[in-house]
C-alpha atoms as a PDB file:
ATOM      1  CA  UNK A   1    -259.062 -62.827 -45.926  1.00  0.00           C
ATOM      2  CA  UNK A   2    -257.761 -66.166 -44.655  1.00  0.00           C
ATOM      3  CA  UNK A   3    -254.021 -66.827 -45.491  1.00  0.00           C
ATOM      4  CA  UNK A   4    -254.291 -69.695 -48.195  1.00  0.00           C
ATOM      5  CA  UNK A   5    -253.235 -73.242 -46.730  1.00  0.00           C
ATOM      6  CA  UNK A   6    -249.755 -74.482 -48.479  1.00  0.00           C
ATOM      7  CA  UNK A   7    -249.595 -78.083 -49.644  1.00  0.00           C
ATOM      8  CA  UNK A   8    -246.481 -80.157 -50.527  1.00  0.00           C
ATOM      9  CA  UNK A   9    -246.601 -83.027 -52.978  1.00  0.00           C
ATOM     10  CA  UNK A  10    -243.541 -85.259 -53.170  1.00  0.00           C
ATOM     11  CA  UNK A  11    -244.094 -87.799 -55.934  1.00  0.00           C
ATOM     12  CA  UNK A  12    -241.759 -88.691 -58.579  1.00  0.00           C
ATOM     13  CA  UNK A  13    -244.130 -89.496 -61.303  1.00  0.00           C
ATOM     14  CA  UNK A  14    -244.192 -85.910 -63.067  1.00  0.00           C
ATOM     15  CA  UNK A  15    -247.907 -86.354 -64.374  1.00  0.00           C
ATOM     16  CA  UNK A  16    -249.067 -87.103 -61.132  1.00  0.00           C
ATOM     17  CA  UNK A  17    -247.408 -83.988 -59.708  1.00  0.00           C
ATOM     18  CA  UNK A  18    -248.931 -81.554 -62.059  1.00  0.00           C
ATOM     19  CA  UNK A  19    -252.276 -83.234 -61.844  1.00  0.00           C
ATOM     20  CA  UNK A  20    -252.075 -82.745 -58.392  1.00  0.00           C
ATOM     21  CA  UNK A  21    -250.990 -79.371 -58.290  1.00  0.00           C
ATOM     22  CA  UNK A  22    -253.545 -78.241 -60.954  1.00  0.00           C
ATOM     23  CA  UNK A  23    -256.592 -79.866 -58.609  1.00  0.00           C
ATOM     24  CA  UNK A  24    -255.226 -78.674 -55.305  1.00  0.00           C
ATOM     25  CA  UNK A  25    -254.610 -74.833 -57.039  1.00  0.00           C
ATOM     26  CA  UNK A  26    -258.446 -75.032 -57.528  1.00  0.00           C
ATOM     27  CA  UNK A  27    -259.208 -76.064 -54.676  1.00  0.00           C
ATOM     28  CA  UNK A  28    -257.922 -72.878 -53.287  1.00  0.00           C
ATOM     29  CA  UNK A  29    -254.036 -74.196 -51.936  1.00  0.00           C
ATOM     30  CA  UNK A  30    -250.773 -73.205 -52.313  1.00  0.00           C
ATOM     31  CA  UNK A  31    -248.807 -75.909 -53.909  1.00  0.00           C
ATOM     32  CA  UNK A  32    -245.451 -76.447 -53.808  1.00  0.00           C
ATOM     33  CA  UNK A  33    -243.590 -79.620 -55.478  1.00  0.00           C
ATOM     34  CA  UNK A  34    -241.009 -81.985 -55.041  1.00  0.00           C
ATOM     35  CA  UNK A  35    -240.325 -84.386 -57.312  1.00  0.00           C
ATOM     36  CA  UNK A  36    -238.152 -87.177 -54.430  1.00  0.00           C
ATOM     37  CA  UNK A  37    -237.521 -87.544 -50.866  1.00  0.00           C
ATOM     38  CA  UNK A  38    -234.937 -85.677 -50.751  1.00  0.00           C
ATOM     39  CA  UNK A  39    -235.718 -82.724 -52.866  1.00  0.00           C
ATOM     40  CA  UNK A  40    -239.200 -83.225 -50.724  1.00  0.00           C
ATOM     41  CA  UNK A  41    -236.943 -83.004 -47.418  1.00  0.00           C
ATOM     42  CA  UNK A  42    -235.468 -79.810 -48.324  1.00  0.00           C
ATOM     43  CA  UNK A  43    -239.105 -78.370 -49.516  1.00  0.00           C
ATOM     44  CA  UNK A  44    -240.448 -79.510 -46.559  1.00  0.00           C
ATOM     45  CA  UNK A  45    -237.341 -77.470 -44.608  1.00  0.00           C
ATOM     46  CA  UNK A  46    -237.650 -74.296 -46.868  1.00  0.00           C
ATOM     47  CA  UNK A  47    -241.816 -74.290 -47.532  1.00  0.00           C
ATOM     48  CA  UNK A  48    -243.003 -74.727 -44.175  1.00  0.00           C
ATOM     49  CA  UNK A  49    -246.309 -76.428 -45.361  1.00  0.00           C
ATOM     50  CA  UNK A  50    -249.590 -77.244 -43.669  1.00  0.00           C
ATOM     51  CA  UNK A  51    -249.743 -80.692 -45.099  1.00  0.00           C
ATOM     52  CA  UNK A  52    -247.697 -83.108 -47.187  1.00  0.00           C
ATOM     53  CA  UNK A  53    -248.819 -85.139 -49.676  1.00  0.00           C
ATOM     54  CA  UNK A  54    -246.054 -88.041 -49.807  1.00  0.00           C
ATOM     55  CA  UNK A  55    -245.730 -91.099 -52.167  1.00  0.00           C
ATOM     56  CA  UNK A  56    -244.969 -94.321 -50.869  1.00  0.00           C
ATOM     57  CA  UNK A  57    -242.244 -95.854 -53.165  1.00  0.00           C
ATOM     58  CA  UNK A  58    -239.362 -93.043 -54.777  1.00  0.00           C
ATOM     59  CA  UNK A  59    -235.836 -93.280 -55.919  1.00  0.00           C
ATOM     60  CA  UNK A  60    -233.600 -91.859 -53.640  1.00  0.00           C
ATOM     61  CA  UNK A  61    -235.524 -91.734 -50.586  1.00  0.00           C
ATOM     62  CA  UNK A  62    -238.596 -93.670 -50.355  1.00  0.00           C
ATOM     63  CA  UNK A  63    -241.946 -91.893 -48.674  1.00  0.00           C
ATOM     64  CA  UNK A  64    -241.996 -94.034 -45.106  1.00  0.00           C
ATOM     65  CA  UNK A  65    -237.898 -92.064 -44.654  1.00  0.00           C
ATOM     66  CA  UNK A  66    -239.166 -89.007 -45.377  1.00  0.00           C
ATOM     67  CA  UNK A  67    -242.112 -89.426 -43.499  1.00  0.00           C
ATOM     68  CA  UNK A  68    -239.613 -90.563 -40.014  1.00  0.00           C
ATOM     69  CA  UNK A  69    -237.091 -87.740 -41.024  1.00  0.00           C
ATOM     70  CA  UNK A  70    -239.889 -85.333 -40.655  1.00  0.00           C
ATOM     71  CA  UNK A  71    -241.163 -86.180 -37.489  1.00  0.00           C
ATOM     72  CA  UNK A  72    -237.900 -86.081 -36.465  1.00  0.00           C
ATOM     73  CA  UNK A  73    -237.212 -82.999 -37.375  1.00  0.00           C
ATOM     74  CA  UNK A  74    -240.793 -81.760 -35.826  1.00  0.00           C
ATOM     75  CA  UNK A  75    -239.469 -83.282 -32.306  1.00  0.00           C
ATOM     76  CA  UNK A  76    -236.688 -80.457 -32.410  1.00  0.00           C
ATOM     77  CA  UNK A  77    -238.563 -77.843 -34.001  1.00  0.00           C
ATOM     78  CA  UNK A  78    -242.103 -78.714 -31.654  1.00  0.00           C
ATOM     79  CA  UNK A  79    -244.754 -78.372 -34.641  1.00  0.00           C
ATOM     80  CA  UNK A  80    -246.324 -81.066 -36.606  1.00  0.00           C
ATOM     81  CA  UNK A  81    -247.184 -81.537 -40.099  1.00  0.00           C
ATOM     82  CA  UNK A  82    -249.984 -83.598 -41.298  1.00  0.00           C
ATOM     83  CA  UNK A  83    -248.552 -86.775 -44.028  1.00  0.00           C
ATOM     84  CA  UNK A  84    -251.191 -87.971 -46.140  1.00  0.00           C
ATOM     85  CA  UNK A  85    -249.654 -91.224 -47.923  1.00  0.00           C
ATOM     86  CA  UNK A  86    -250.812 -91.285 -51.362  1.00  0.00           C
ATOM     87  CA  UNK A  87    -249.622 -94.274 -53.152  1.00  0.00           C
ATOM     88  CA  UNK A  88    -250.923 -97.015 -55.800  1.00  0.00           C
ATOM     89  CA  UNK A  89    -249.513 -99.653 -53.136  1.00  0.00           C
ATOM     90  CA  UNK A  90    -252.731-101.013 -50.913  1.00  0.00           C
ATOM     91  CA  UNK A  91    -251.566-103.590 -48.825  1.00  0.00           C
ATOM     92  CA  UNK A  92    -252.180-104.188 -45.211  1.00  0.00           C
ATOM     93  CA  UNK A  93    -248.412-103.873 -44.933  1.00  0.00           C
ATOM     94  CA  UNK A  94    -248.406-100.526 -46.729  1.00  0.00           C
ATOM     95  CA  UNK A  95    -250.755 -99.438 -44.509  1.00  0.00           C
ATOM     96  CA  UNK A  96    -249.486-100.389 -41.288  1.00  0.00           C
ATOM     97  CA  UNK A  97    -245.898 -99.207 -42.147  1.00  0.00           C
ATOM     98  CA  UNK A  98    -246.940 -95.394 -43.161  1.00  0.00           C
ATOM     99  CA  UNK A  99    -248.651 -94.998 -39.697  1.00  0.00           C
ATOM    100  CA  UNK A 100    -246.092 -96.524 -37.810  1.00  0.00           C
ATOM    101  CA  UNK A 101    -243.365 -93.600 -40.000  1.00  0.00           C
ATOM    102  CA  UNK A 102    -245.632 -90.970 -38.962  1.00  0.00           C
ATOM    103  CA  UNK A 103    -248.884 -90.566 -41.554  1.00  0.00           C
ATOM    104  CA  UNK A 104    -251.708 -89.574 -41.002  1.00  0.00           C
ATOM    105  CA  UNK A 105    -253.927 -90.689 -43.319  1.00  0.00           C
ATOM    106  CA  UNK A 106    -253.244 -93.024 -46.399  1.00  0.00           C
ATOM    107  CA  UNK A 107    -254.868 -92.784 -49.964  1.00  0.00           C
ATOM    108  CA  UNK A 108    -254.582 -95.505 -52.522  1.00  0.00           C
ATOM    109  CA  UNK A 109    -254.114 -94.301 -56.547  1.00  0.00           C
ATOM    110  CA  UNK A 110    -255.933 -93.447 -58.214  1.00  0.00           C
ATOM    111  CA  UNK A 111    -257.653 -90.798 -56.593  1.00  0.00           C
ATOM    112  CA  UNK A 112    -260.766 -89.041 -56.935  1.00  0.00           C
ATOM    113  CA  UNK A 113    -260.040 -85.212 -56.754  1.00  0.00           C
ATOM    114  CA  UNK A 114    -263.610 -85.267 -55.012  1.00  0.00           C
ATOM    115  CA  UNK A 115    -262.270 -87.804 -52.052  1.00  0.00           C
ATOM    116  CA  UNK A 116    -258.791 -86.535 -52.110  1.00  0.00           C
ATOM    117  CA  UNK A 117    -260.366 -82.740 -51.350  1.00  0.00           C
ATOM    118  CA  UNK A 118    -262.340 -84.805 -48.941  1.00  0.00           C
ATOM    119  CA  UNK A 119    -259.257 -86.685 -47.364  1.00  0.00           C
ATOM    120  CA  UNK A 120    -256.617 -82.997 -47.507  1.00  0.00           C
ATOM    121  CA  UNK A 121    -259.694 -81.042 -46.170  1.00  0.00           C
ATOM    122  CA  UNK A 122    -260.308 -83.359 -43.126  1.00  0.00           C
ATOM    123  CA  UNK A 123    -256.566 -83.323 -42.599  1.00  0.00           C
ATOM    124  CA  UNK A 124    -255.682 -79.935 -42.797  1.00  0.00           C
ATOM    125  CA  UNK A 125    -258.897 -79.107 -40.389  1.00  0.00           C
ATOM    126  CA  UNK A 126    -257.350 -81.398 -37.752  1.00  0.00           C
ATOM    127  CA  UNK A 127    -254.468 -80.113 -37.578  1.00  0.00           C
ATOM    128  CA  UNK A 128    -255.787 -76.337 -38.391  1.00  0.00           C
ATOM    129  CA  UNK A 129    -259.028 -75.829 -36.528  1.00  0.00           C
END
């Protein structure tokens, strides 16, 4: 049997974080949580996921830090971990900024659990073949 994929969600909204982990669960992931950057920084450390769901705007460390912290982190350690932005902000800014921090892919809120399995299962096969 196939070793489950893990996901990490770092929002700091506390229903959006057991929504998310409830949908992703049934959709057959591993789901670990973190409810700001930096408790995300040291689940991202300790989990070793195979994508991150990140919000955009958090107290304490805001998603595009996390996001650059990461990837410098991944420069040392030589993997790479794929940062789906998920975030009620929608501007061309917004946009711009995550992918220039790192993400790969950016999803406004709200979400439909059928396009965010749609968005987390294109991810994860890109990076997991």
């Amino acid at each position: 049997m196939a070793e489950r994929k893990r996901i990490l969600v770092i929002d700091d909204e506390p229903s959006i974080r057991e929504i998310l982990a409830i949908q992703l669960s049934r959709m057959g992931y591993e789901v670990a949580i973190a409810a700001d950057g930096e408790e995300g920084l040291e689940a991202y450390k300790k989990e070793k996921p195979d994508l991150i769901l990140l919000d955009l705007m958090m107290p304490r460390l805001d998603g595009l830090s996390v996001c650059s912290s990461i990837r410098t982190l991944e420069k040392q350690s030589g993997g790479r971990v794929p940062i789906l932005f998920l975030t009620a902000r929608d501007t061309h800014h917004d946009k711009t900024s995550a992918a220039l921090s790192g993400g790969d892919d950016f999803v406004a809120k709200p979400v439909s659990m059928q396009e965010l399995r749609e968005r987390v299962d294109a991810v994860i096969g890109k990076a997991h073949p």
